[in-house]
C-alpha atoms as a PDB file:
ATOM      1  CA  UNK A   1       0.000   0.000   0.000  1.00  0.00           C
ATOM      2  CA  UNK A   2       1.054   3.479  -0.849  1.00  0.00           C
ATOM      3  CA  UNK A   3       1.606   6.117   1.869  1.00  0.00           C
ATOM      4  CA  UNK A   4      -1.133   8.168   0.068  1.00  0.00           C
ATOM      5  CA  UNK A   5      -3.625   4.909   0.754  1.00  0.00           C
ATOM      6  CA  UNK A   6      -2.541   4.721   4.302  1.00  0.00           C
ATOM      7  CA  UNK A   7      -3.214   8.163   4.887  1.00  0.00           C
ATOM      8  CA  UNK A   8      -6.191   8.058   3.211  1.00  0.00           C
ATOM      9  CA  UNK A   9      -7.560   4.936   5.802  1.00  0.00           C
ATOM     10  CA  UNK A  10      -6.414   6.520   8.693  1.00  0.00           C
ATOM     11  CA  UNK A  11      -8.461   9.615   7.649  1.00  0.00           C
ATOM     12  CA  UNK A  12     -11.365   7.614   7.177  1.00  0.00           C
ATOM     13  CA  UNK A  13     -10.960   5.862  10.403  1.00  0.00           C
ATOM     14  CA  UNK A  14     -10.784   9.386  12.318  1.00  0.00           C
ATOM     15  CA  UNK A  15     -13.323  10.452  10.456  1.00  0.00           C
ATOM     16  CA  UNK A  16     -15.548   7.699  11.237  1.00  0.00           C
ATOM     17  CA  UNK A  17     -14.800   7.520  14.955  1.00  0.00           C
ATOM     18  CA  UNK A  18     -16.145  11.468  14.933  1.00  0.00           C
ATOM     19  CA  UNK A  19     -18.648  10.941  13.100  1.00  0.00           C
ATOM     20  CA  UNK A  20     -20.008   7.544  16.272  1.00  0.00           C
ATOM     21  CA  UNK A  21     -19.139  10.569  18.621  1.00  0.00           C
ATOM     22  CA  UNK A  22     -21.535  13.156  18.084  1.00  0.00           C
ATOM     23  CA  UNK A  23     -24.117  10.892  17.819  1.00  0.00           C
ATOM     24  CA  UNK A  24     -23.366   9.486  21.023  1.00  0.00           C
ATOM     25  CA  UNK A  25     -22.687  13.110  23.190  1.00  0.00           C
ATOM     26  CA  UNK A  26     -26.438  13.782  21.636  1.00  0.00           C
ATOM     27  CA  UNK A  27     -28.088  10.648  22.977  1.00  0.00           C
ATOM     28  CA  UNK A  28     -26.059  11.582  26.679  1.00  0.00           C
ATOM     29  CA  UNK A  29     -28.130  15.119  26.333  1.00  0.00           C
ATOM     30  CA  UNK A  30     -30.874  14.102  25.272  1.00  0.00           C
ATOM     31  CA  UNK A  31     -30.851  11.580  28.355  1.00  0.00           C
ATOM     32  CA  UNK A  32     -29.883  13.730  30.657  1.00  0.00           C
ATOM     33  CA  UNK A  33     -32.080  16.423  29.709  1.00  0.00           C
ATOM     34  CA  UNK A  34     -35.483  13.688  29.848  1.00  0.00           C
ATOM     35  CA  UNK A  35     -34.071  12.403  33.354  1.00  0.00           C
ATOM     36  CA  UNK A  36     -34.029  16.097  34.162  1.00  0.00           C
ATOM     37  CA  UNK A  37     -37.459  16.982  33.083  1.00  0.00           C
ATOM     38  CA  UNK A  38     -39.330  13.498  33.860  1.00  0.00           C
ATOM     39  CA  UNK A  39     -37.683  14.385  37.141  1.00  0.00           C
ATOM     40  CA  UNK A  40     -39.276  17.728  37.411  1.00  0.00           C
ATOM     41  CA  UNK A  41     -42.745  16.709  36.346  1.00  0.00           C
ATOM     42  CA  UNK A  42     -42.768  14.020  39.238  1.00  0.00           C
ATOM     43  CA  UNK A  43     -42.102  16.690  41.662  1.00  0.00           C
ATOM     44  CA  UNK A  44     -44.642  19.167  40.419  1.00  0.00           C
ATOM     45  CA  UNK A  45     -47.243  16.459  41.113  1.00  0.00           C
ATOM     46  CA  UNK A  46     -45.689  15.822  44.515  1.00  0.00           C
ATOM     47  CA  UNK A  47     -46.178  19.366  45.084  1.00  0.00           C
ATOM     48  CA  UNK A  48     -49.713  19.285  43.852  1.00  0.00           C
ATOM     49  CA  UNK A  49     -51.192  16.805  45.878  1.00  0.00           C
ATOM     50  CA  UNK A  50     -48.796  18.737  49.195  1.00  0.00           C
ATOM     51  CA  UNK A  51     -50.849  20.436  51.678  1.00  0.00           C
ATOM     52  CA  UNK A  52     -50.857  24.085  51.006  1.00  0.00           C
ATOM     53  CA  UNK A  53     -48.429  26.004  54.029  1.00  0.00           C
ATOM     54  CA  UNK A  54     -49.707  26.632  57.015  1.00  0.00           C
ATOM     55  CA  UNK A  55     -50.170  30.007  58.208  1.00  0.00           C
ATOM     56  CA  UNK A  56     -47.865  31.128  61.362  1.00  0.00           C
ATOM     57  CA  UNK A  57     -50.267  32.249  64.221  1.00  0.00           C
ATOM     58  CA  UNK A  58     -50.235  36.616  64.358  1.00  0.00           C
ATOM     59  CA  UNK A  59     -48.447  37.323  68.078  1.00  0.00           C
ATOM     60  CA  UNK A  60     -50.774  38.877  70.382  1.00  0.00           C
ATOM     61  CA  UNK A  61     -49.946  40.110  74.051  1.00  0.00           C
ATOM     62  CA  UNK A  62     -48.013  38.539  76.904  1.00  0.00           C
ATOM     63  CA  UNK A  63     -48.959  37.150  79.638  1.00  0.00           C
ATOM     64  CA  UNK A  64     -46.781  37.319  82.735  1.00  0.00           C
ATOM     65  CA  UNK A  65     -46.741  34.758  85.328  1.00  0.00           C
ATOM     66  CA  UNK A  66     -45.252  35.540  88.859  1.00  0.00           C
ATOM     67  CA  UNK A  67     -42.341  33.630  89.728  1.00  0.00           C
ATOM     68  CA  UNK A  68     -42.554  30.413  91.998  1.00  0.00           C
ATOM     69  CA  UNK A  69     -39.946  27.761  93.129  1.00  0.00           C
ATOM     70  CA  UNK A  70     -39.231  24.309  92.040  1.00  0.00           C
ATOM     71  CA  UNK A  71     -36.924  21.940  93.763  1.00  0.00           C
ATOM     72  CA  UNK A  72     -34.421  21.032  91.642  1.00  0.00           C
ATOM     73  CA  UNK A  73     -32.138  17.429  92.210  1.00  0.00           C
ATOM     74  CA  UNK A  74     -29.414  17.032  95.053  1.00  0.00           C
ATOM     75  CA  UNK A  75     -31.444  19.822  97.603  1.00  0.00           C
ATOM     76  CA  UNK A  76     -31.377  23.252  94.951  1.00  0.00           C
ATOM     77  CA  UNK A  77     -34.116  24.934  93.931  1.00  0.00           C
ATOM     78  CA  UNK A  78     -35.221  27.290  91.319  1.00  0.00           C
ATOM     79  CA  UNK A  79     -36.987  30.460  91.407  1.00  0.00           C
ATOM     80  CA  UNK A  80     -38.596  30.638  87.513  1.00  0.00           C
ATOM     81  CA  UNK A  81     -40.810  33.062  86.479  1.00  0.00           C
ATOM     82  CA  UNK A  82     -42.291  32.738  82.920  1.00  0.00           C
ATOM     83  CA  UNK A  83     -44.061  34.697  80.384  1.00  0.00           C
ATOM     84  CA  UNK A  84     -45.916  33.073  77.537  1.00  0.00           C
ATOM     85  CA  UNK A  85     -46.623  35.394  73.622  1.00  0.00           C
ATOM     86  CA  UNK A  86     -50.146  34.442  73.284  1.00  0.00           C
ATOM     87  CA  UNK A  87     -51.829  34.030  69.156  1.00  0.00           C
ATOM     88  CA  UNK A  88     -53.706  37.419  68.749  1.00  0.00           C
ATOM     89  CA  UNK A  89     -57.264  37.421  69.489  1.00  0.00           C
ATOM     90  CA  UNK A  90     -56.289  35.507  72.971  1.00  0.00           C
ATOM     91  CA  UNK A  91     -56.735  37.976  75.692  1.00  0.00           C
ATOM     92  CA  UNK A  92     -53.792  38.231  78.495  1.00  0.00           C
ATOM     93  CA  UNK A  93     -56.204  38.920  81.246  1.00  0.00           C
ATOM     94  CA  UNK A  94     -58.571  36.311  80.786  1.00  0.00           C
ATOM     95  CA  UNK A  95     -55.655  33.412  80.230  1.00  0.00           C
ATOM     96  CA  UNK A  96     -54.170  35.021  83.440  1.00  0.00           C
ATOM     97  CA  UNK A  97     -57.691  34.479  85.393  1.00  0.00           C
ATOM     98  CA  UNK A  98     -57.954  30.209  84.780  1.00  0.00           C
ATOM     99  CA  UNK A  99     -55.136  29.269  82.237  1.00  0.00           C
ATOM    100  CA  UNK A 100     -52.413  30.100  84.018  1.00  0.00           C
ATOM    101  CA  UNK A 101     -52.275  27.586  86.512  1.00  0.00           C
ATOM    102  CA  UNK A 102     -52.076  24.970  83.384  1.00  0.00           C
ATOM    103  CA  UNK A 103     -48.948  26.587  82.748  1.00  0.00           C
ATOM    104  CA  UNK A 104     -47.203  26.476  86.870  1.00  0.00           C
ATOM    105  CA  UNK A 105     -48.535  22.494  86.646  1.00  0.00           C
ATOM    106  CA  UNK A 106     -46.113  22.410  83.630  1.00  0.00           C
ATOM    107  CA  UNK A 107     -43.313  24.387  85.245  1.00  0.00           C
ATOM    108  CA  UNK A 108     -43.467  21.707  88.017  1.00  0.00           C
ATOM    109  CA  UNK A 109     -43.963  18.751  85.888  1.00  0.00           C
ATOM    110  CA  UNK A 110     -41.424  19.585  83.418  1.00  0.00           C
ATOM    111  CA  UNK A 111     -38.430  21.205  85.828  1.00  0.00           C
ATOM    112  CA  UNK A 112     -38.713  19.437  89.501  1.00  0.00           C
ATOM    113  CA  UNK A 113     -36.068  17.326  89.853  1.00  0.00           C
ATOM    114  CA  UNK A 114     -33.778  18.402  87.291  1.00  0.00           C
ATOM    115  CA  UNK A 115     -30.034  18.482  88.121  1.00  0.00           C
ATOM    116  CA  UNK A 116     -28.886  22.290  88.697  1.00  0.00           C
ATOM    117  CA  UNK A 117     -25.954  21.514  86.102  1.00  0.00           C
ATOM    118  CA  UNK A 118     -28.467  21.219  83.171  1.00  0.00           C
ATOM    119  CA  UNK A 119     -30.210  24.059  83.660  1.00  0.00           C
ATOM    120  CA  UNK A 120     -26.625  26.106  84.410  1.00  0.00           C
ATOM    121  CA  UNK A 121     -25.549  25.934  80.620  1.00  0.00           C
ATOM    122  CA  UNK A 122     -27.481  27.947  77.812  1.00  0.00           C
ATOM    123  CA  UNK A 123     -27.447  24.687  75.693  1.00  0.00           C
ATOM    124  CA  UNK A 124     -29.567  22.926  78.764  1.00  0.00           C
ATOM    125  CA  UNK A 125     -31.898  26.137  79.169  1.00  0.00           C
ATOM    126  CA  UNK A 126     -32.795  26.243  75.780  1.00  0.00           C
ATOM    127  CA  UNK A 127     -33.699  22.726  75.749  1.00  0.00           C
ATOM    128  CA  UNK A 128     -35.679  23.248  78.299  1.00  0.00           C
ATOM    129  CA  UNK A 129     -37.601  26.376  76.985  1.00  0.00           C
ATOM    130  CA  UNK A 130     -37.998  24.312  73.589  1.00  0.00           C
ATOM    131  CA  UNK A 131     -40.096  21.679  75.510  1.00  0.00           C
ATOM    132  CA  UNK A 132     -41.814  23.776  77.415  1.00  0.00           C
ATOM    133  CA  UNK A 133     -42.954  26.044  74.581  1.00  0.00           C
ATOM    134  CA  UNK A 134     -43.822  22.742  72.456  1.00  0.00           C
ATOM    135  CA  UNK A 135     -46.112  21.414  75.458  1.00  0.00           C
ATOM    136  CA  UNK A 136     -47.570  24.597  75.942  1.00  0.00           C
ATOM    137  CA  UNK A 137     -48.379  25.053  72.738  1.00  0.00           C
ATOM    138  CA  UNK A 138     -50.091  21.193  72.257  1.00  0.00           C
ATOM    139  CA  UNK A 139     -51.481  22.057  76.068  1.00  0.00           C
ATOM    140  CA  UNK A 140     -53.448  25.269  74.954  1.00  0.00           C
ATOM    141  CA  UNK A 141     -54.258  24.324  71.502  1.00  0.00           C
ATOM    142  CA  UNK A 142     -51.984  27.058  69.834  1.00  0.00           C
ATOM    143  CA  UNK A 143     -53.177  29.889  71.392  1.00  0.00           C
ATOM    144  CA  UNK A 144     -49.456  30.026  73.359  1.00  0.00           C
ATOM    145  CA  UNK A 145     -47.086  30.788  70.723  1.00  0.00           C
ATOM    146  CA  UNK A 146     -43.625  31.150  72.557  1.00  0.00           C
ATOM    147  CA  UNK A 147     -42.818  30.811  75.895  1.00  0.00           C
ATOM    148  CA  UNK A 148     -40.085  33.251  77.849  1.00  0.00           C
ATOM    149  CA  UNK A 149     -37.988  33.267  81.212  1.00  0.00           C
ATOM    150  CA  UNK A 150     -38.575  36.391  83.063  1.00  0.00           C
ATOM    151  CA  UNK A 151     -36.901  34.950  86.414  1.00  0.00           C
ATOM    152  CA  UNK A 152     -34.468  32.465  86.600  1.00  0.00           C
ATOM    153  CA  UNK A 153     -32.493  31.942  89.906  1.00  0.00           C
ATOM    154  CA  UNK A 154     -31.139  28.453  91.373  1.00  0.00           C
ATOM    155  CA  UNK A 155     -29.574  27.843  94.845  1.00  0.00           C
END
């Protein structure tokens, strides 16, 4: 074979593999973009059938609760004083007149007996003001939207 055949073949041959290339860098797009797209169309009817967001509660007033004291583990105690941001439309003074005490029972449930070394970091005071605010908020039916220490003293 003459050099002008060989180089002839090997054109044909590069030619050829570029020619199974595009082909095959098409097909990859043309799968990706259908994964892509069959992907999105499956989430859009996730999101269709989703509940629609619930609304966050409007803050109405505070109600302040005077402080009282819980025994704590190991012969401490607590003085804790709380206030609670009630959903608007919930009046202060009439959740102070009956509802409060709901809230001291929780106080006591929730902190008596505690070691004083839990509540001494912020880490363990937050957790406990999380749990408190979720209970008080399954315990009044939502009308308690956030629950604050106004007094917090151990001894």
């Amino acid at each position: 074979m003459s050099d002008d055949n060989v180089e002839k073949a090997d054109a044909k041959k590069e030619k050829k593999g570029k020619s199974n290339l595009i082909p095959a860098v098409v097909l990859a797009l043309g799968i990706a973009a259908g994964g892509y797209f069959m992907g999105g169309s499956s989430s859009d009817a996730a999101s269709a059938d989703a509940k629609p967001a619930v609304e966050k509660p409007t803050p109405g007033e505070i109600a302040t609760m005077d402080p009282l004291s819980v025994n704590l583990a190991d012969g401490h105690f607590l003085k804790v004083g709380i206030a609670v941001q009630l959903a608007e439309g919930t009046v202060a003074s009439d959740f102070m007149k009956g509802e409060i005490s709901k809230a001291k029972d929780l106080l006591i449930d929730r902190m008596a007996g505690l070691p004083m070394a839990q509540l001494t970091s912020p880490d363990g005071r937050k957790a406990i003001k999380d749990e408190l605010t979720k209970a008080a908020k399954k315990l009044y039916d939502n009308q308690v939207l956030d629950v604050y220490f106004t007094d917090f003293v151990m001894q």
